[in-house]
C-alpha atoms as a PDB file:
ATOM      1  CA  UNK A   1     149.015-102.524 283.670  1.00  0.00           C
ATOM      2  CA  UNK A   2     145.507-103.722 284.555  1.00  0.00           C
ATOM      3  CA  UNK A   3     144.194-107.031 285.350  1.00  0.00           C
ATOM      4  CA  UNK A   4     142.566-107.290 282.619  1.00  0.00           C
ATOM      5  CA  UNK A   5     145.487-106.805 280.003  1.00  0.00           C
ATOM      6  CA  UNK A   6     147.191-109.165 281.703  1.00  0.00           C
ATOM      7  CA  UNK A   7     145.388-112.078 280.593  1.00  0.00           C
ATOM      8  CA  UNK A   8     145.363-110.836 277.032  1.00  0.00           C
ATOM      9  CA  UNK A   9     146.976-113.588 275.621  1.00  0.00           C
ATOM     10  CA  UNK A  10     146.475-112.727 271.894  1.00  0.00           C
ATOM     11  CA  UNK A  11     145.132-110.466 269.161  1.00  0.00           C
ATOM     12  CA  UNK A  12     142.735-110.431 266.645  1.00  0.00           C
ATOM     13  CA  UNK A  13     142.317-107.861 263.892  1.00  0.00           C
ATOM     14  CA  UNK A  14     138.824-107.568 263.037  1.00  0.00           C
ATOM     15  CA  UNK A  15     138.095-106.825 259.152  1.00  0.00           C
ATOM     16  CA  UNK A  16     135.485-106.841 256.264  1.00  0.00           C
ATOM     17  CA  UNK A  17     137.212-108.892 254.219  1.00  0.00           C
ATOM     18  CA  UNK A  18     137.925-108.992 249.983  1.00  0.00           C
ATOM     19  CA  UNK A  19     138.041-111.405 247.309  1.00  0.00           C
ATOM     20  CA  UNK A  20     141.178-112.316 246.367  1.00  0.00           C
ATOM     21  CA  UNK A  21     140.695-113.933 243.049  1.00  0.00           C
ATOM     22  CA  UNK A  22     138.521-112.773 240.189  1.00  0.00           C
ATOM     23  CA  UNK A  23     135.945-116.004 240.882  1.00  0.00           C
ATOM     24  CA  UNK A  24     135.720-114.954 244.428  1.00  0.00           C
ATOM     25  CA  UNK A  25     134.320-111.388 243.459  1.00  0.00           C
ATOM     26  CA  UNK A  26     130.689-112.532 242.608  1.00  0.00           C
ATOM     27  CA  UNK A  27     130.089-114.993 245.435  1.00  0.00           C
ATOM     28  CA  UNK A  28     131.502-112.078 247.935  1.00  0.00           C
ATOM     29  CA  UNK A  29     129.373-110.036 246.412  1.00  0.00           C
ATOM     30  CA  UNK A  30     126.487-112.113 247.051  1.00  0.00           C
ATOM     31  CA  UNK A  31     127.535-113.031 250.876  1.00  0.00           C
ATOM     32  CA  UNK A  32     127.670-109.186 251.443  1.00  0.00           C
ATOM     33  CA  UNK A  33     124.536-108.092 250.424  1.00  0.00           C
ATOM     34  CA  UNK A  34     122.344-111.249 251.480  1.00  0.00           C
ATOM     35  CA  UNK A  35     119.009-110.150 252.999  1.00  0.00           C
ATOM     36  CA  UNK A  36     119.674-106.519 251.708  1.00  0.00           C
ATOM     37  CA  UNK A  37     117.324-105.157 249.243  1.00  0.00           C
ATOM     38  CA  UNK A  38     120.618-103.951 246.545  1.00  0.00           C
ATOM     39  CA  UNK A  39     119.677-104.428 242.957  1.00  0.00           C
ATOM     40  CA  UNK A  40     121.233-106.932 240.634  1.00  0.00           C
ATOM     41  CA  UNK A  41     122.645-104.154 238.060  1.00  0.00           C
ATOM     42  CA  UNK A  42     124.286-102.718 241.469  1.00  0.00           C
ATOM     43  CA  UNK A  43     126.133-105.875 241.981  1.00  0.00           C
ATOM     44  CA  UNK A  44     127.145-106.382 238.702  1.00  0.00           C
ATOM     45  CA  UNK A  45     128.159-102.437 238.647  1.00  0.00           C
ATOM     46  CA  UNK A  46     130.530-103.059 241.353  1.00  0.00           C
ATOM     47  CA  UNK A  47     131.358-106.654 239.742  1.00  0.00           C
ATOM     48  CA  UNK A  48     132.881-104.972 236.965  1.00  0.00           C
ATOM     49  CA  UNK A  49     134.278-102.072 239.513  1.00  0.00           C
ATOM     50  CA  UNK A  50     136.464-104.964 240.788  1.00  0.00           C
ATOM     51  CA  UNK A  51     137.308-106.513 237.362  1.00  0.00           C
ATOM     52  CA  UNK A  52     138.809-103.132 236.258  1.00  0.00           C
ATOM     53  CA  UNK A  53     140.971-103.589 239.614  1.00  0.00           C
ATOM     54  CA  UNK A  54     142.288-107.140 238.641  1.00  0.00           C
ATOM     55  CA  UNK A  55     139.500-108.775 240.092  1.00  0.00           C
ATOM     56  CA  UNK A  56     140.402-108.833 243.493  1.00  0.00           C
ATOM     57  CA  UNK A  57     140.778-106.952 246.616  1.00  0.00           C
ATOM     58  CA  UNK A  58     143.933-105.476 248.566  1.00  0.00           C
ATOM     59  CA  UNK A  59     142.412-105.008 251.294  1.00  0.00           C
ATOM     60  CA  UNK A  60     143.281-108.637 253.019  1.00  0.00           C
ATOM     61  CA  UNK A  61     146.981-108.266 251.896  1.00  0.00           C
ATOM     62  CA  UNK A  62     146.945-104.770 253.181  1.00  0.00           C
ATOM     63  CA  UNK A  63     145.611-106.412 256.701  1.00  0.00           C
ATOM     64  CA  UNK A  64     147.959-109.226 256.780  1.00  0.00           C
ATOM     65  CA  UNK A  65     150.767-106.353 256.531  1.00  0.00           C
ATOM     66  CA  UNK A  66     148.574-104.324 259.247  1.00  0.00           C
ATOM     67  CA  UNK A  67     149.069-107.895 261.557  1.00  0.00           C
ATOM     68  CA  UNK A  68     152.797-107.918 260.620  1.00  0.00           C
ATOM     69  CA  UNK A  69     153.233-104.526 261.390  1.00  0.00           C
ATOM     70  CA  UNK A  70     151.823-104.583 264.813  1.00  0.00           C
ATOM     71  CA  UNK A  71     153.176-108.157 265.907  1.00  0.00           C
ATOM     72  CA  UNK A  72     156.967-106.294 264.767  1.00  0.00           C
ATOM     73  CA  UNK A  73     156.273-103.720 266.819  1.00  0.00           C
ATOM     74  CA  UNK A  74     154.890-105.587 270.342  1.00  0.00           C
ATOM     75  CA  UNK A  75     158.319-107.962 269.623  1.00  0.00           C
ATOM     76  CA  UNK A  76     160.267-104.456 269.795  1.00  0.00           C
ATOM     77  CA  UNK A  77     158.540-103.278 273.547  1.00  0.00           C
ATOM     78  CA  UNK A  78     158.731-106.895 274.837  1.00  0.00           C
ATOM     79  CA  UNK A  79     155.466-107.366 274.675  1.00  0.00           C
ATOM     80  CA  UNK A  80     155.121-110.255 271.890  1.00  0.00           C
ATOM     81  CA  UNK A  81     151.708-112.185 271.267  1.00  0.00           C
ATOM     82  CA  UNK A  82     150.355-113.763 268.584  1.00  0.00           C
ATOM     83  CA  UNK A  83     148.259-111.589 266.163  1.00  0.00           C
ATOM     84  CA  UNK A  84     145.457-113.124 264.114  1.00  0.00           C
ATOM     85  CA  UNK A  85     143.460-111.545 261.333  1.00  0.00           C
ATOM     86  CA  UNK A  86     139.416-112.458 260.864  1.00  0.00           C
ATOM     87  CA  UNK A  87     137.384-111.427 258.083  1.00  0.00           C
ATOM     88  CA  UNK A  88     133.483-111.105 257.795  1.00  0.00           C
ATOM     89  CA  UNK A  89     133.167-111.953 254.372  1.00  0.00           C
ATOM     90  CA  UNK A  90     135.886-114.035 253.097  1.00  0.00           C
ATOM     91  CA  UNK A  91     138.883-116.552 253.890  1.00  0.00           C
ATOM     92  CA  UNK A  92     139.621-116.314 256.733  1.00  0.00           C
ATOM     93  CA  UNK A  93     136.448-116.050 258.152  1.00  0.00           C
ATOM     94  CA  UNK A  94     135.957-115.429 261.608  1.00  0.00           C
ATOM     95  CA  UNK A  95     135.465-118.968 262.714  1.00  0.00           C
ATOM     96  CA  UNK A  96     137.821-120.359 261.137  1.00  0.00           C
ATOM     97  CA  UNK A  97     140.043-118.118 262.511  1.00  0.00           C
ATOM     98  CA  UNK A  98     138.900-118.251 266.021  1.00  0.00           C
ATOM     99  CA  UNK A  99     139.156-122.539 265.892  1.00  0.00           C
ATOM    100  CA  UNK A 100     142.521-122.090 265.072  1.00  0.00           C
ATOM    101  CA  UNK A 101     143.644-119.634 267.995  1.00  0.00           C
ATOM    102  CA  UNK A 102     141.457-122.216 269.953  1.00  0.00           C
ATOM    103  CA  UNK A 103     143.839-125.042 269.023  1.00  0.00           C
ATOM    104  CA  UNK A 104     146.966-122.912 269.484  1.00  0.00           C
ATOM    105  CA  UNK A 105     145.854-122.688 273.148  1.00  0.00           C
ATOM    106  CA  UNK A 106     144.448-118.808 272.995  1.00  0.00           C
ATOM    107  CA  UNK A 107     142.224-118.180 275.713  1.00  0.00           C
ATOM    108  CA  UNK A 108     141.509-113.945 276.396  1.00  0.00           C
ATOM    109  CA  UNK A 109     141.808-112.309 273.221  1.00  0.00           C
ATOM    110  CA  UNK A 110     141.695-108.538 272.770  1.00  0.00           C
ATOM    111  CA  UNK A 111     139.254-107.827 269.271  1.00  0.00           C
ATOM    112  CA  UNK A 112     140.736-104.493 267.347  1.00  0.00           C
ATOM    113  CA  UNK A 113     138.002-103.726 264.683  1.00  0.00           C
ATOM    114  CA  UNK A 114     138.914-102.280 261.885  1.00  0.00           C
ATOM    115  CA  UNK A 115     136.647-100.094 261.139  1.00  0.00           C
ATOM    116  CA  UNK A 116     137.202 -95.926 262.377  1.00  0.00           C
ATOM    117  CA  UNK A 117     134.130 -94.790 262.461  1.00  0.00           C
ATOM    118  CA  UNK A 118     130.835 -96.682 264.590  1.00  0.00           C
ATOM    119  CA  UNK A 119     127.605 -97.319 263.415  1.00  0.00           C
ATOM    120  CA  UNK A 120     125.689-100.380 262.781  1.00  0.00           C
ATOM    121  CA  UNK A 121     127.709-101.817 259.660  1.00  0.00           C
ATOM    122  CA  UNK A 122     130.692-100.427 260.495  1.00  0.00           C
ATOM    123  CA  UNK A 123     130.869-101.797 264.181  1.00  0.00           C
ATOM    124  CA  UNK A 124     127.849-103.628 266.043  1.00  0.00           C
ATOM    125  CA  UNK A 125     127.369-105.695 263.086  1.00  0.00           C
ATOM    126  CA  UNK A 126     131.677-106.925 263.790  1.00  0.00           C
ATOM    127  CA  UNK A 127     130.659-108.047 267.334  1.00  0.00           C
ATOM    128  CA  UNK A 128     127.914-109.397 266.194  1.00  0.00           C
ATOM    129  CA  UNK A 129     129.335-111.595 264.108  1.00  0.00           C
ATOM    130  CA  UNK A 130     132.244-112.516 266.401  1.00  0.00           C
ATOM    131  CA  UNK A 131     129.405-113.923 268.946  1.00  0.00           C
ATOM    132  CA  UNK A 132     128.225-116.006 266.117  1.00  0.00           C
ATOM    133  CA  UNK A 133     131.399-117.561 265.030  1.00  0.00           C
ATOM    134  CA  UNK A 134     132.128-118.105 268.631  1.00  0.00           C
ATOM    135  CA  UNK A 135     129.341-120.059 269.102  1.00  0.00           C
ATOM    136  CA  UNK A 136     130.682-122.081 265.999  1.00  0.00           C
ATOM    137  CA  UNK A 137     133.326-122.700 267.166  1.00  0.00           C
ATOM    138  CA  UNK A 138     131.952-124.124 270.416  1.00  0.00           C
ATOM    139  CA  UNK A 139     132.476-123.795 274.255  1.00  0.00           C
ATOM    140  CA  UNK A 140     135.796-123.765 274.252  1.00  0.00           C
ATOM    141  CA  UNK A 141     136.473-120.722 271.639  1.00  0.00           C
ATOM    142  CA  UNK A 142     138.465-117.713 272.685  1.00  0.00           C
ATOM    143  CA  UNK A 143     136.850-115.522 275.012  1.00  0.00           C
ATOM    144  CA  UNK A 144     137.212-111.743 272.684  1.00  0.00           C
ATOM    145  CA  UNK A 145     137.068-108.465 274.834  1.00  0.00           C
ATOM    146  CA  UNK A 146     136.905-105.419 272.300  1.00  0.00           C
ATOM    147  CA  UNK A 147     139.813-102.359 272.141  1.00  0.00           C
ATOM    148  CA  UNK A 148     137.545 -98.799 271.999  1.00  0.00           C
ATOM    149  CA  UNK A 149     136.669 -96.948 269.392  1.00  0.00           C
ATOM    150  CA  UNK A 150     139.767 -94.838 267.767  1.00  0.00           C
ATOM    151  CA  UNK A 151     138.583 -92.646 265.159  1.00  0.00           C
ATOM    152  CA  UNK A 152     140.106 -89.617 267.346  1.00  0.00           C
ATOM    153  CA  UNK A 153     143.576 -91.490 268.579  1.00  0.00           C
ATOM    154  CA  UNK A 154     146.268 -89.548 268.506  1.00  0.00           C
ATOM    155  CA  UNK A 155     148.520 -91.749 266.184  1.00  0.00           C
ATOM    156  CA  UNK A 156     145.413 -92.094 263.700  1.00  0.00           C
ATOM    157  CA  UNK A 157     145.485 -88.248 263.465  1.00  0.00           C
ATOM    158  CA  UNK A 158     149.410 -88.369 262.778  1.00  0.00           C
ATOM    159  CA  UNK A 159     149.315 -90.756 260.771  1.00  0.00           C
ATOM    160  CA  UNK A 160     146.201 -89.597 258.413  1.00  0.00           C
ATOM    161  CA  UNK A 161     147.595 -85.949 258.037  1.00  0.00           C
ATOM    162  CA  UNK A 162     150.856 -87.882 256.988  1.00  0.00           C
ATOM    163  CA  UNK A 163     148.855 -89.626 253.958  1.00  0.00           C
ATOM    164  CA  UNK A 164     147.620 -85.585 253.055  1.00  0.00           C
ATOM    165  CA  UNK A 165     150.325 -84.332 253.347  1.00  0.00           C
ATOM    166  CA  UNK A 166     151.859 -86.257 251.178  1.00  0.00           C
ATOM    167  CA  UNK A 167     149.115 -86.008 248.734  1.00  0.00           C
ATOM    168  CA  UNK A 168     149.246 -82.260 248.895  1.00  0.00           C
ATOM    169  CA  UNK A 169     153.364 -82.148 247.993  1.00  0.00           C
ATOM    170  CA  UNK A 170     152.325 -83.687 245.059  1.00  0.00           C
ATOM    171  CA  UNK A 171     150.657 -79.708 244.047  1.00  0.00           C
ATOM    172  CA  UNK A 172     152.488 -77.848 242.378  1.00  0.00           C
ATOM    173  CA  UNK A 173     153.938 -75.165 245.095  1.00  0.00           C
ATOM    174  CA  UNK A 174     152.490 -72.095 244.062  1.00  0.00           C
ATOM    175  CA  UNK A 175     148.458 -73.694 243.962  1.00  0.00           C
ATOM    176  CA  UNK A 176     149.084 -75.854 247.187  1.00  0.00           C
ATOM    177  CA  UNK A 177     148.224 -73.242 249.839  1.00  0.00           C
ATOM    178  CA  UNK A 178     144.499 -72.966 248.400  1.00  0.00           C
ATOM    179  CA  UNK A 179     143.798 -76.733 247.508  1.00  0.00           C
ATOM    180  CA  UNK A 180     141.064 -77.910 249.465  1.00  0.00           C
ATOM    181  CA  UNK A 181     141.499 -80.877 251.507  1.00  0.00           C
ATOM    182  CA  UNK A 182     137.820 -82.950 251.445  1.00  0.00           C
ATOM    183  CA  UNK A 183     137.593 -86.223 253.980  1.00  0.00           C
ATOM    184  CA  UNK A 184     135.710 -88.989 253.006  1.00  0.00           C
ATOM    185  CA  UNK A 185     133.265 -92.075 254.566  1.00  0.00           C
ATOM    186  CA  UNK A 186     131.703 -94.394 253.306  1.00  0.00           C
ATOM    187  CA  UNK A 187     127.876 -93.452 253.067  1.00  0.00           C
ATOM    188  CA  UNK A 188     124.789 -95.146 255.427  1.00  0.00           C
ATOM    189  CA  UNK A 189     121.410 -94.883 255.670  1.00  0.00           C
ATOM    190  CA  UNK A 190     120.056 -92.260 257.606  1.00  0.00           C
ATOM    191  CA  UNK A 191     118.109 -94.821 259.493  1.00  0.00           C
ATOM    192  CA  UNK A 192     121.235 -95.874 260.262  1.00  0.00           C
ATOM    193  CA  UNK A 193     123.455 -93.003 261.121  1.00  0.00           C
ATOM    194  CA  UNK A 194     120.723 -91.679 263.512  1.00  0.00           C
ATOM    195  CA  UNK A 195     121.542 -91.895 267.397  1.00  0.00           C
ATOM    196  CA  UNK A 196     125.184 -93.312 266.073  1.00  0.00           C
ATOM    197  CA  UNK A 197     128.283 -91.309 266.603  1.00  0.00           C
ATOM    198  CA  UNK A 198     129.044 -92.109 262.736  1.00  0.00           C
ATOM    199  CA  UNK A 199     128.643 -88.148 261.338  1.00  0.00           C
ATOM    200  CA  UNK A 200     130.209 -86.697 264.936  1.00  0.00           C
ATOM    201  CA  UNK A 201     133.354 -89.048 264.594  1.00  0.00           C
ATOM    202  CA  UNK A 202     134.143 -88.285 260.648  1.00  0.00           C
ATOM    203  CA  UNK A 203     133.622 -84.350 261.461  1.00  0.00           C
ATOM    204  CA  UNK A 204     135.952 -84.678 264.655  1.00  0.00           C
ATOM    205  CA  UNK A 205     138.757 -86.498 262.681  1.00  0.00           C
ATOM    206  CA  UNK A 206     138.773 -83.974 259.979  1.00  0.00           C
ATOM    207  CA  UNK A 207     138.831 -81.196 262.262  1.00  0.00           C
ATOM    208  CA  UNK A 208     141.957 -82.747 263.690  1.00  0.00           C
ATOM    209  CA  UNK A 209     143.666 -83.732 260.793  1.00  0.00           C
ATOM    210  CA  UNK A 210     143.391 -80.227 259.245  1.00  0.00           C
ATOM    211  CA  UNK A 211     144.183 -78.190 262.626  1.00  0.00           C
ATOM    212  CA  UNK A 212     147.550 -80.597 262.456  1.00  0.00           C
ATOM    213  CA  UNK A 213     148.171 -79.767 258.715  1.00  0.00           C
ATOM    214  CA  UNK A 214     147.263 -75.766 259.600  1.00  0.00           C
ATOM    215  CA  UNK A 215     144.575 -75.970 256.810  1.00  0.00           C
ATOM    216  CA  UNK A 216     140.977 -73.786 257.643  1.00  0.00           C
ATOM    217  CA  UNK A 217     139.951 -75.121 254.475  1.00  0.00           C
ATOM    218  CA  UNK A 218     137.949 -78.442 254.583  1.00  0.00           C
ATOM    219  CA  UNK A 219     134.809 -80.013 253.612  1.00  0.00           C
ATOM    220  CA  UNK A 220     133.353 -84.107 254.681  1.00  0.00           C
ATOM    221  CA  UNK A 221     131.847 -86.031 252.179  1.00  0.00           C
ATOM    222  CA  UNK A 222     130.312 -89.374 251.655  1.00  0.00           C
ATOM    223  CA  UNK A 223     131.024 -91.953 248.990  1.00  0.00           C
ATOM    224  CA  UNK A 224     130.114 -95.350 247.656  1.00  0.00           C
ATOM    225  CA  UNK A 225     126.416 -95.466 248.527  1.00  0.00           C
ATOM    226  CA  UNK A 226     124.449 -97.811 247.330  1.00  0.00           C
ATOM    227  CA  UNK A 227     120.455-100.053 248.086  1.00  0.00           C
ATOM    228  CA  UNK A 228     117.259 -98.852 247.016  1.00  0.00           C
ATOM    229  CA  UNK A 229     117.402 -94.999 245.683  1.00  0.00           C
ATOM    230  CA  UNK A 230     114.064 -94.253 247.736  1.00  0.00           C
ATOM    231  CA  UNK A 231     116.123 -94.385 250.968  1.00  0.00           C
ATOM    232  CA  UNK A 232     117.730 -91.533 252.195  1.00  0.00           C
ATOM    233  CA  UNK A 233     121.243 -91.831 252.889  1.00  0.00           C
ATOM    234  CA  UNK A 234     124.072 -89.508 254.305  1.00  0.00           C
ATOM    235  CA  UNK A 235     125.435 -86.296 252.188  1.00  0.00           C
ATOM    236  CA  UNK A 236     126.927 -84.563 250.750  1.00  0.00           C
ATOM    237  CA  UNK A 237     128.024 -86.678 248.415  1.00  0.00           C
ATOM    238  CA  UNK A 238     131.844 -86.497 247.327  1.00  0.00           C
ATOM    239  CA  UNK A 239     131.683 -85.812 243.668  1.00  0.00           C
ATOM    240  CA  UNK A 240     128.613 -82.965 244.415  1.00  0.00           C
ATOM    241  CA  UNK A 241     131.278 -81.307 247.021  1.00  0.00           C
ATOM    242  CA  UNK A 242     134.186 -81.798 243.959  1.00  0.00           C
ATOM    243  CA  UNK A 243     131.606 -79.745 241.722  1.00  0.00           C
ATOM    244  CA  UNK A 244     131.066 -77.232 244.755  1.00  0.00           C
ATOM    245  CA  UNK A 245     134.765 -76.231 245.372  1.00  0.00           C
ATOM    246  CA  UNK A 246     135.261 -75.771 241.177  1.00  0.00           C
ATOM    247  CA  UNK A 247     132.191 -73.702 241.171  1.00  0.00           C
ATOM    248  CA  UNK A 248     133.137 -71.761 244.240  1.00  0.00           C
ATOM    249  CA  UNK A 249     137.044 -71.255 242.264  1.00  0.00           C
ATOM    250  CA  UNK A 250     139.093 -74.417 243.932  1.00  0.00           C
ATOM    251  CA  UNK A 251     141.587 -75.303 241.706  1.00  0.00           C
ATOM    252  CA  UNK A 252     142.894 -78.551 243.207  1.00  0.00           C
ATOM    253  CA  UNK A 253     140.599 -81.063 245.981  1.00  0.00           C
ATOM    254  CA  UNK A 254     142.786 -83.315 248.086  1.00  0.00           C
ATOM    255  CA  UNK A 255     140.581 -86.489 248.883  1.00  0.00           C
ATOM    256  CA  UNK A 256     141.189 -88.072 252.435  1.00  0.00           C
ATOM    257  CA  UNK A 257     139.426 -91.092 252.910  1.00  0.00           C
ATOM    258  CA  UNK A 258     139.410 -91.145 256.563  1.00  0.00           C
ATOM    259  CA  UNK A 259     136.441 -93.578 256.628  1.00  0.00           C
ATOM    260  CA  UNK A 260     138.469 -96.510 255.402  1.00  0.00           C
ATOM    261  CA  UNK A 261     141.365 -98.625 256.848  1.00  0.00           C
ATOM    262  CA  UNK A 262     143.168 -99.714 253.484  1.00  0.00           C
ATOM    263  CA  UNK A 263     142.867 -98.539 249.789  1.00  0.00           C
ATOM    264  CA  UNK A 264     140.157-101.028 248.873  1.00  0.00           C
ATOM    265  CA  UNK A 265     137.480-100.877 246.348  1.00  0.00           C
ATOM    266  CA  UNK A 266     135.459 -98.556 247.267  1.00  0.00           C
ATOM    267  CA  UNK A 267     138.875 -96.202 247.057  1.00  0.00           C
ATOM    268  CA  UNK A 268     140.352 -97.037 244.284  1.00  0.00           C
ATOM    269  CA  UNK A 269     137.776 -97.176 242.238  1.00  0.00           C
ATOM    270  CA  UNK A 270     134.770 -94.964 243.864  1.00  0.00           C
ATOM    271  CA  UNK A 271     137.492 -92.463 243.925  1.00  0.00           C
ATOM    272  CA  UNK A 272     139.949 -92.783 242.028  1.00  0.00           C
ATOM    273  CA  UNK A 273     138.035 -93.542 238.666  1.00  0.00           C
ATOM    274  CA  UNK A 274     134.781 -92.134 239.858  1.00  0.00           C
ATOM    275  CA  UNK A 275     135.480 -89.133 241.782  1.00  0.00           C
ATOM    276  CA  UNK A 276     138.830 -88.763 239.805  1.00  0.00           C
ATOM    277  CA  UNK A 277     136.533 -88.046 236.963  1.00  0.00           C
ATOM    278  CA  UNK A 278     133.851 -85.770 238.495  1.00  0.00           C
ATOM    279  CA  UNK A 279     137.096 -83.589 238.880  1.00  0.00           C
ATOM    280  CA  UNK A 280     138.502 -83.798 235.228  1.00  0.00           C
ATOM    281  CA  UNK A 281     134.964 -82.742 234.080  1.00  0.00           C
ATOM    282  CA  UNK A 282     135.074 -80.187 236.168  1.00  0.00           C
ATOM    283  CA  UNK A 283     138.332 -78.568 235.303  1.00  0.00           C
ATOM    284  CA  UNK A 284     139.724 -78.926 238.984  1.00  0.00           C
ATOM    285  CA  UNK A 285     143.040 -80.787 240.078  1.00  0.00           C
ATOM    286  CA  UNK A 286     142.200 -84.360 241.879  1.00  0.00           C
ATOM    287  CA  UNK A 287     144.717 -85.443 244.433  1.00  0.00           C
ATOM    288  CA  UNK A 288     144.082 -88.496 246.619  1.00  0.00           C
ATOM    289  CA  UNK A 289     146.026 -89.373 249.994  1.00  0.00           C
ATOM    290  CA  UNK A 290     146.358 -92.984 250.302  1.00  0.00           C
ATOM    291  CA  UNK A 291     144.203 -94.610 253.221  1.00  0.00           C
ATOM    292  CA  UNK A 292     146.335 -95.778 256.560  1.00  0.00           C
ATOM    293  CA  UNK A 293     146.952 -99.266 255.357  1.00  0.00           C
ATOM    294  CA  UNK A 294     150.023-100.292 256.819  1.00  0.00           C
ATOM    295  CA  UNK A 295     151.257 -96.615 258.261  1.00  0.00           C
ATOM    296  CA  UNK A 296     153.920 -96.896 261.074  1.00  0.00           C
ATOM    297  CA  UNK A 297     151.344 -94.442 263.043  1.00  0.00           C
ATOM    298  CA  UNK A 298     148.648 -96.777 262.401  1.00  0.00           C
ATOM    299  CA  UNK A 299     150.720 -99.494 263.406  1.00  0.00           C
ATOM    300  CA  UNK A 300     151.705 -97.533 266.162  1.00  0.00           C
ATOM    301  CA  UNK A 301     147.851 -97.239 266.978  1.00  0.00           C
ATOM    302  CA  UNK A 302     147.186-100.602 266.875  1.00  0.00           C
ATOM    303  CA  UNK A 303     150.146-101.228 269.657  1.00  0.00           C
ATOM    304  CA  UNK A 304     148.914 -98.557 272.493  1.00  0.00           C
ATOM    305  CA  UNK A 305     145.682-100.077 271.711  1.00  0.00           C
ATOM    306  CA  UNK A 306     147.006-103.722 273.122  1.00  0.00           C
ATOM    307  CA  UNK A 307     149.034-101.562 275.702  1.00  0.00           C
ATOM    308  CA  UNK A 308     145.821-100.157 277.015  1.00  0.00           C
ATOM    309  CA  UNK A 309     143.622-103.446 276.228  1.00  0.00           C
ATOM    310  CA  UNK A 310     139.767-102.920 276.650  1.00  0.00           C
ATOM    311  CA  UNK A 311     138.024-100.698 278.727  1.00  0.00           C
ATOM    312  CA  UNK A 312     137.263-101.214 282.237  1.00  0.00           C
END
């Protein structure tokens, strides 16, 4: 154990964040994409993306069973400490978050973001708003080291081939040998993805989730772009690659969206209306795995992450 894990004192689970209620979705919305340049009929688009869902998100329930998970599971190895969850864009926000582990005395806290792939939205942009709602919170707020990135761990792997293979007992036996499995992240400007490790971490995560299902036959894709159309952003994009594998014969496409924590919006409806559709047109099978969400790998994860704590 280092020195440094031992004065962990607490953890905090780092997320995006959802609206929970259907009056939250347009004020989210609008917190999310302040200062970007997304047009209006984009925001409504995905407005009504969320209304078809219920109007709200899973995504915090799915992290307040990710925190359950992982404080069960520290209680098990005698290693029990409180677990906090902080969102970006909605209740509870970061600072309000970080006043209240103030009060309840945490001092060294260990920040798991939960995001598995790095690049500026997806991981700089977490910190950076942790520093701000530190400085909220004042002089006396929690001191937050940072896990490392874990797009390649070992229990991340196990437990995303899990989610396909599950998805892919749901073929029908004789077609499941030659469905093609296709992983999925969420898509970023090229801008952005440049000098990241964004592209490099999604291809190295599908290569290991397929060599542990024994499948050769895989494709990456990107989903759920959106800002100006003039900018170039990452592909190919997931419903061109669906239309690829019909054309090229593929008679069922598993989805894996290894880019994404918890079945969220961008899942179920970017893929499972959306995509889910591309493939109906098409005449080919569409079979999604489910994202980690509450796994016992991923939980699992989350725990040798603490057991390790932050880098030295």
């Amino acid at each position: 154990m280092s020195g440094t894990e031992k004065r962990i004192d607490s953890v905090l689970l780092i997320a995006f964040g959802g609206p929970e209620r259907p009056e939250d979705v347009r004020p989210f919305l609008q917190l999310v994409t302040a200062g970007g340049r997304i047009p209006p009929e984009r925001l409504e688009a995905v407005a009504h993306h969320y209304d078809v869902m219920g109007g709200r998100s899973p995504l915090n329930e799915l992290t307040r069973r990710q925190a359950e998970g992982l404080r069960a599971v520290l209680a098990v190895a005698g290693r029990a400490m409180p677990v906090w969850v902080g969102m970006r864009n909605s209740h509870p926000f970061l600072h309000e978050t970080l006043a209240e582990m103030k009060d309840r005395g945490c001092r060294q806290v260990l920040g798991i973001i939960l995001s598995s792939l790095q690049t500026e939205a997806s991981w700089s942009r977490y910190v950076e708003d942790v520093t701000a709602a530190r400085e909220k919170v004042g002089p006396d707020a929690p001191e937050v080291v940072y896990a490392p990135p874990w797009s390649e761990h070992p229990r991340f792997i196990e437990a995303m081939a899990d989610r396909a293979r599950a998805a892919l007992a749901g073929i029908e036996a004789a077609r499941r040998a030659a469905a093609r499995l296709v992983f999925t992240a969420h898509s970023v400007p090229v801008s952005m993805a440049v000098g990241s490790a964004y592209a490099a971490q999604l291809e190295a995560a599908a290569r290991a989730i397929a060599a542990a299902l024994g499948r050769p036959g895989w494709s990456v894709a990107y989903q759920s772009r959106s800002g100006s159309p003039r900018d170039p952003w990452l592909e190919p994009d997931v419903g061109d690659v669906v239309r690829a594998l019909a054309r090229g014969g593929a008679r069922d496409v598993v989805v894996v969206p290894i880019g994404f924590v918890c079945d969220h919006v961008e899942v179920l409806y970017d893929l499972d209306v959306e995509a889910k559709a591309v493939a109906e047109s098409c005449g080919i099978g569409f079979h999604r795995a489910a994202a980690a969400n509450d796994h016992p790998g991923f939980v699992a994860m989350l725990a040798d992450l603490v057991r390790r704590g932050p880098p030295p």
